[in-house]
Protein backbone atom coordinates (compact mmCIF):
# COMPACT_ATOMS: atom_id res chain seq x y z
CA UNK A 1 35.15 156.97 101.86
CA UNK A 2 35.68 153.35 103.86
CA UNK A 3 36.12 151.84 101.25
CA UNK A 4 38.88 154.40 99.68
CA UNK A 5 40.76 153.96 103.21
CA UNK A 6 40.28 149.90 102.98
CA UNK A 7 42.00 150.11 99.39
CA UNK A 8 44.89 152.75 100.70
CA UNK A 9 45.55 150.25 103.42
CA UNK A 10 45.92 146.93 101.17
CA UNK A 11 47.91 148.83 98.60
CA UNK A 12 50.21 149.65 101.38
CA UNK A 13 50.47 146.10 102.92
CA UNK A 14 51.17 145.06 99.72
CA UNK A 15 54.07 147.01 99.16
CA UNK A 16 55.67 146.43 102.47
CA UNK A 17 55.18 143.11 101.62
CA UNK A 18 57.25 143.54 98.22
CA UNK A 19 60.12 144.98 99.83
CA UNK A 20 60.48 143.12 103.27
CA UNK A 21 59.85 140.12 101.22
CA UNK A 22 57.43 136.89 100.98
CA UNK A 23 56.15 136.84 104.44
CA UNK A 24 57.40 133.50 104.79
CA UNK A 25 59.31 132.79 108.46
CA UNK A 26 62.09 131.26 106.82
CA UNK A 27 63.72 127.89 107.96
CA UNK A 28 67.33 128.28 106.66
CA UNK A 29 69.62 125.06 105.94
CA UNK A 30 73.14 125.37 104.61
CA UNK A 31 73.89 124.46 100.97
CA UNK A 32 77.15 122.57 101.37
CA UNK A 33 80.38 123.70 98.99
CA UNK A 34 83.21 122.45 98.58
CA UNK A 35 86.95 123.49 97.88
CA UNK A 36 88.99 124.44 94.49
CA UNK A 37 91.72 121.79 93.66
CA UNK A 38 94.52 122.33 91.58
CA UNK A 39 93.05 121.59 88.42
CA UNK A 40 89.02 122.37 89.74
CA UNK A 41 86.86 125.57 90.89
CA UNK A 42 85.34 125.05 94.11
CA UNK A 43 82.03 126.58 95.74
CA UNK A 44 81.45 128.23 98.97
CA UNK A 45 79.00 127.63 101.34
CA UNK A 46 74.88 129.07 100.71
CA UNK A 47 72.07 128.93 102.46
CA UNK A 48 68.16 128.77 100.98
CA UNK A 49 64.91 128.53 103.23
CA UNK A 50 62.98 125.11 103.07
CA UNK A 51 60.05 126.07 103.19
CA UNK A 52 60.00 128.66 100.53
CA UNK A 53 62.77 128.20 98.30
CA UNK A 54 64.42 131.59 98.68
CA UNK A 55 68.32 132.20 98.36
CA UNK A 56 69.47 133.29 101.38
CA UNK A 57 73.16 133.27 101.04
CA UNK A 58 74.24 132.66 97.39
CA UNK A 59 77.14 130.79 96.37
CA UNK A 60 80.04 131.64 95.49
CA UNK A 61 83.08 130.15 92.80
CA UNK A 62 86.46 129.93 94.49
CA UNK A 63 88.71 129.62 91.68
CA UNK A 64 91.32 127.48 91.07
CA UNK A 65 94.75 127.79 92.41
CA UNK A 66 96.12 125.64 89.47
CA UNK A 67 98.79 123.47 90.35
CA UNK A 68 102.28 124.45 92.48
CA UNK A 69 105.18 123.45 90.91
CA UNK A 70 108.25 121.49 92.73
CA UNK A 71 111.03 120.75 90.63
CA UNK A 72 112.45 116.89 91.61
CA UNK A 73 116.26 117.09 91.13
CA UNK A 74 118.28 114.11 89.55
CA UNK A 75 119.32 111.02 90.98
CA UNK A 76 122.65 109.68 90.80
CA UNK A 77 122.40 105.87 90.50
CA UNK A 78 123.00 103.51 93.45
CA UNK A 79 123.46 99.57 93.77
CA UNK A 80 119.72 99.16 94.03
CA UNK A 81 118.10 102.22 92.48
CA UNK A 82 118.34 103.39 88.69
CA UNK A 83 119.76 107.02 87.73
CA UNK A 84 116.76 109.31 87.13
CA UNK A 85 116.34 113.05 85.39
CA UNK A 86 115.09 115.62 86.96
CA UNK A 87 111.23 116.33 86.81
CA UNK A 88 108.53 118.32 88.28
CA UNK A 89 105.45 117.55 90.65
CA UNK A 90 102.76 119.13 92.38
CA UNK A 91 103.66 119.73 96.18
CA UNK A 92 100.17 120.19 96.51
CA UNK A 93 98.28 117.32 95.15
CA UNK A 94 101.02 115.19 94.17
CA UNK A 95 100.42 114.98 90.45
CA UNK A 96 103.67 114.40 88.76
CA UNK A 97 103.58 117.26 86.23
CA UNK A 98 107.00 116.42 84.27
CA UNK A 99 107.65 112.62 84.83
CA UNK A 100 111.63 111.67 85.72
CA UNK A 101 113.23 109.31 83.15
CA UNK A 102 115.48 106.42 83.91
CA UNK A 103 119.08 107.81 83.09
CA UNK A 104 121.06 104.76 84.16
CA UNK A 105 121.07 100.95 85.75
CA UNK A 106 121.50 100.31 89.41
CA UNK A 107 125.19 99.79 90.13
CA UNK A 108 124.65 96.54 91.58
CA UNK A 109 126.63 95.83 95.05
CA UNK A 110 130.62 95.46 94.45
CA UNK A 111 130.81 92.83 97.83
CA UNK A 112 134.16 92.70 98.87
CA UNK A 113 134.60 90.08 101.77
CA UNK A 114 131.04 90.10 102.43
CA UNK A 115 130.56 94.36 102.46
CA UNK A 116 129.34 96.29 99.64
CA UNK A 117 132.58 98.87 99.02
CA UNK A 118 129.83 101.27 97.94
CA UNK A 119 127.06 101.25 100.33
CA UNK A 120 128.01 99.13 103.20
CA UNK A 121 125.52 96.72 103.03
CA UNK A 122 126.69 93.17 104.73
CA UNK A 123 125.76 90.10 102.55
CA UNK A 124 123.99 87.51 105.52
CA UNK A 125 125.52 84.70 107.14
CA UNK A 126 123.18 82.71 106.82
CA UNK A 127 121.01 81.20 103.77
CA UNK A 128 118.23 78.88 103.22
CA UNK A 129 118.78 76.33 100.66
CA UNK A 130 115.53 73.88 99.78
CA UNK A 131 115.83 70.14 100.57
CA UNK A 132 115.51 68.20 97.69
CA UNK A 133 115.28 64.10 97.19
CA UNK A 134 117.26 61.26 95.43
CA UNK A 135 115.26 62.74 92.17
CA UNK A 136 116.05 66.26 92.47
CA UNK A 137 112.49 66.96 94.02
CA UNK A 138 111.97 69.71 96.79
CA UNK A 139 111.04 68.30 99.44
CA UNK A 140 109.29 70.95 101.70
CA UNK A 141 112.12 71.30 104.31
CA UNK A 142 114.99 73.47 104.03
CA UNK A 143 118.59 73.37 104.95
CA UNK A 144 120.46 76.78 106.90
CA UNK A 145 123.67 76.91 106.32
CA UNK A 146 126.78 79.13 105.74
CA UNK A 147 130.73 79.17 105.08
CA UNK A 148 133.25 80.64 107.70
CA UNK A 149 136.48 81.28 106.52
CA UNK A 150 139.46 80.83 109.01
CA UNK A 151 143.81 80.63 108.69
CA UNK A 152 145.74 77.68 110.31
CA UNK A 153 149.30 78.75 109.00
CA UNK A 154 149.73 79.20 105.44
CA UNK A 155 145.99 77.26 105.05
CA UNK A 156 142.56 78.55 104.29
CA UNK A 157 139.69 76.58 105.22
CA UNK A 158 135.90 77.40 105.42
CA UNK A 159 133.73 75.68 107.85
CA UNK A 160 130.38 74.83 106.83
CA UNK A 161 127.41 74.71 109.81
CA UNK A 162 124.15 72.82 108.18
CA UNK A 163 120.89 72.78 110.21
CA UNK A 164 117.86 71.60 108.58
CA UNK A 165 114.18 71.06 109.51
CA UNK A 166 114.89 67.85 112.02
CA UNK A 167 117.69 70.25 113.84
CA UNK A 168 120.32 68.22 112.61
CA UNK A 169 123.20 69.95 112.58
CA UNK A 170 126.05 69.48 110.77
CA UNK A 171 129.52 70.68 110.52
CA UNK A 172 132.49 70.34 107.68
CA UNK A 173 135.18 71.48 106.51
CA UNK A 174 137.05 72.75 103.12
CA UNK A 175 140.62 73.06 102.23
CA UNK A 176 141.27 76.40 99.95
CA UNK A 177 144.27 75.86 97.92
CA UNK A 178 145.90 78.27 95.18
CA UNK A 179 146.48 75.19 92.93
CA UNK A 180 144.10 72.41 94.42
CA UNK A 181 141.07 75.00 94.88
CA UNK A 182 138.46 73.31 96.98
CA UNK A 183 138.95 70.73 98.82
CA UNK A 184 136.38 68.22 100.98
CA UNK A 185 138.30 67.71 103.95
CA UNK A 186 138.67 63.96 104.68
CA UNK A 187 138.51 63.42 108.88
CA UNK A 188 140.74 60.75 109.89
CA UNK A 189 138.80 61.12 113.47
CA UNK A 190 135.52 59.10 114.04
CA UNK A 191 134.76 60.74 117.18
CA UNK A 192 135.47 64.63 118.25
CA UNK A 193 135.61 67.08 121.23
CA UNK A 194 134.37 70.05 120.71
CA UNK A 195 134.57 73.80 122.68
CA UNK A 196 131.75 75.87 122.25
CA UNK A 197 131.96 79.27 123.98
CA UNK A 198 129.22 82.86 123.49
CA UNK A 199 130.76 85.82 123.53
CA UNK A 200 134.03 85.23 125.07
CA UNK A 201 132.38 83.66 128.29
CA UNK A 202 132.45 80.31 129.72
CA UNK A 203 133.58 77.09 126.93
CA UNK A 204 131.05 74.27 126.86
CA UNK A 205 132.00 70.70 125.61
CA UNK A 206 130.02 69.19 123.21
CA UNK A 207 130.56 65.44 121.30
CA UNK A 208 130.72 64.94 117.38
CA UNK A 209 130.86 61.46 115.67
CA UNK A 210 132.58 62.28 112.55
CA UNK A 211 131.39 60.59 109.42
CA UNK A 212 134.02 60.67 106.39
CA UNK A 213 133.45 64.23 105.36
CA UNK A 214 131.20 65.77 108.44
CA UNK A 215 130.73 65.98 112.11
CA UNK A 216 127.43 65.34 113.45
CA UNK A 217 126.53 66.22 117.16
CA UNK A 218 124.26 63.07 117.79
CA UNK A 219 123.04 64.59 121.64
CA UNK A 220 119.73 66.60 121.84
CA UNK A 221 121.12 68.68 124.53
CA UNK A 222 124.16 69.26 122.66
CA UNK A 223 122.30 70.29 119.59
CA UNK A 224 120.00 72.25 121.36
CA UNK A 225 123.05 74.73 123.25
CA UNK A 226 123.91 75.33 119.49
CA UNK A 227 120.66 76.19 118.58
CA UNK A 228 120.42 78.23 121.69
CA UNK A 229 123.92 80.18 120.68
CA UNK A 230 123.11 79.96 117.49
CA UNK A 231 119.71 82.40 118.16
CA UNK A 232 121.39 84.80 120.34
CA UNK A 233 123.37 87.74 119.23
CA UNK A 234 126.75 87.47 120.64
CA UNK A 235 129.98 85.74 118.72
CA UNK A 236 130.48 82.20 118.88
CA UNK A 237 134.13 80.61 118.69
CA UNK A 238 134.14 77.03 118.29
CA UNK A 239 137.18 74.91 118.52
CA UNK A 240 137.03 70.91 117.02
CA UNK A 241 139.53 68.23 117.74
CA UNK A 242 139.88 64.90 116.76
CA UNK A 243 140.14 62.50 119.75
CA UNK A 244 141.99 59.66 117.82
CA UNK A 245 144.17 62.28 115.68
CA UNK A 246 144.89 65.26 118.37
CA UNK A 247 146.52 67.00 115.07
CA UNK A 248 143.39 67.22 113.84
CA UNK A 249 142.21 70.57 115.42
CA UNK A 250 140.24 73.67 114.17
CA UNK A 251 139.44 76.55 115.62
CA UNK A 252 137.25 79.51 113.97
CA UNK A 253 134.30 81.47 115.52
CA UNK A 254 131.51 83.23 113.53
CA UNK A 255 128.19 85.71 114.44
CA UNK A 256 124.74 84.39 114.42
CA UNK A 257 123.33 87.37 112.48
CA UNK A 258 120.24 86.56 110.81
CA UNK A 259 120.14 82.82 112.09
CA UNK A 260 117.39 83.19 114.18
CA UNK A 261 115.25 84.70 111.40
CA UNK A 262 115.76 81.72 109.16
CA UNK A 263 115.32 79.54 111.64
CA UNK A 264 111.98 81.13 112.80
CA UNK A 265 110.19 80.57 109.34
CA UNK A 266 111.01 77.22 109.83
């Protein structure tokens, strides 16, 4: 009879065992998933004990969204960017689902004294132009330099400022004629006064030595209050005259725009 009850009770531990499962205190960690992309099924997160093995939390497919469509309108062409057809792209990921084909050139800029009639951009004042030797070699160093146009009467003339990597500066002139085209002005004067003013303020009198076709400004300090105005961001007005030929006068002014930038690099 004992052993009749002993059986009864192991039968029964055994099924409770079955169906509240392997006994084992389980030690859940997480199985890691990830997300569906546009193109991919993802899986959610699971869980499974360590010790035993057992699923605890199966995983799941997330399926695919597939990708969302954004239609990209056309582009008119500009000065600087091509014409384009429409096309389509994924606002999602980004893919570009329906690529946009090149319709048309840039424009190009149409510069009318010095401002793009289309866009507005502003050609710069200023260049840099490489140095070169007797033999047509570059030489490292690098001229700045630009034209300023100015009227005395019925006469055009551009003044041309040169600075280059020793801060020399430089300054000549060109005649603009409707038969005799440019011109290389010729100064009569060897030596020159010359009225420097920022802004409208307070003129400042600097000496040039004039040398056939240009003025050089042989002082350091004078040199270096050009610089100075030169690097700043106000208007400059300058106004030359010969000392020995009084006739011999200009007067123009001009913006330092992006001197200071060229000058920085070098």
């Amino acid at each position: 009879m004992r052993k009749q009850r002993t059986a009864a009770l192991l039968a029964a531990a055994i099924l409770i065992m079955a169906f509240s499962g392997c006994g084992c205190e389980h030690k859940a960690v997480i199985d890691e998933g990830y997300p569906a992309t546009c193109t991919e099924n993802g899986l959610s997160d699971g869980e499974h004990c360590t010790l035993c093995g057992k699923v605890l939390k199966k995983q799941e497919i997330i399926e695919s969204p597939g990708h969302q469509e954004e239609r990209l309108p056309e582009v008119e062409p500009t000065c600087t960017e091509p014409g384009l057809s429409w096309g389509k792209v994924c606002s999602v990921c980004g893919e570009i689902l329906v690529p946009q084909e090149q319709t048309a050139e840039p424009l190009g800029h149409d510069f009318v004294d010095g401002i793009c009639t289309r866009c507005g951009e502003r050609l710069p004042v200023w260049i840099e132009v490489p140095k070169t030797n007797e033999f047509g070699d570059l030489t490292g160093e690098f001229l700045i330099l630009n034209n300023f146009g100015f009227d005395i009467g019925h006469h055009y003339y551009e003044a041309y400022i040169a600075i280059d990597g020793r801060d020399s500066v430089q300054l000549s002139f060109v005649h603009i004629g409707a038969v005799t085209g440019i011109t290389s002005m010729y100064l009569l004067s060897n030596t020159f006064k010359v009225l420097i003013r920022q802004g409208g303020g307070e003129a400042a009198e600097l000496s040039g030595w004039g040398y056939g076709d240009f003025i050089d400004f042989p002082f350091e300090e004078d040199r270096e209050l050009l610089l100075e105005y030169l690097c700043g961001s106000e208007t400059i007005e300058l106004y030359v005259e010969g000392l020995q030929y009084p006739d011999e006068h200009y007067l123009f002014s001009f913006e330092p725009d992006n001197f200071a930038e060229l000058y920085g690099e070098g």
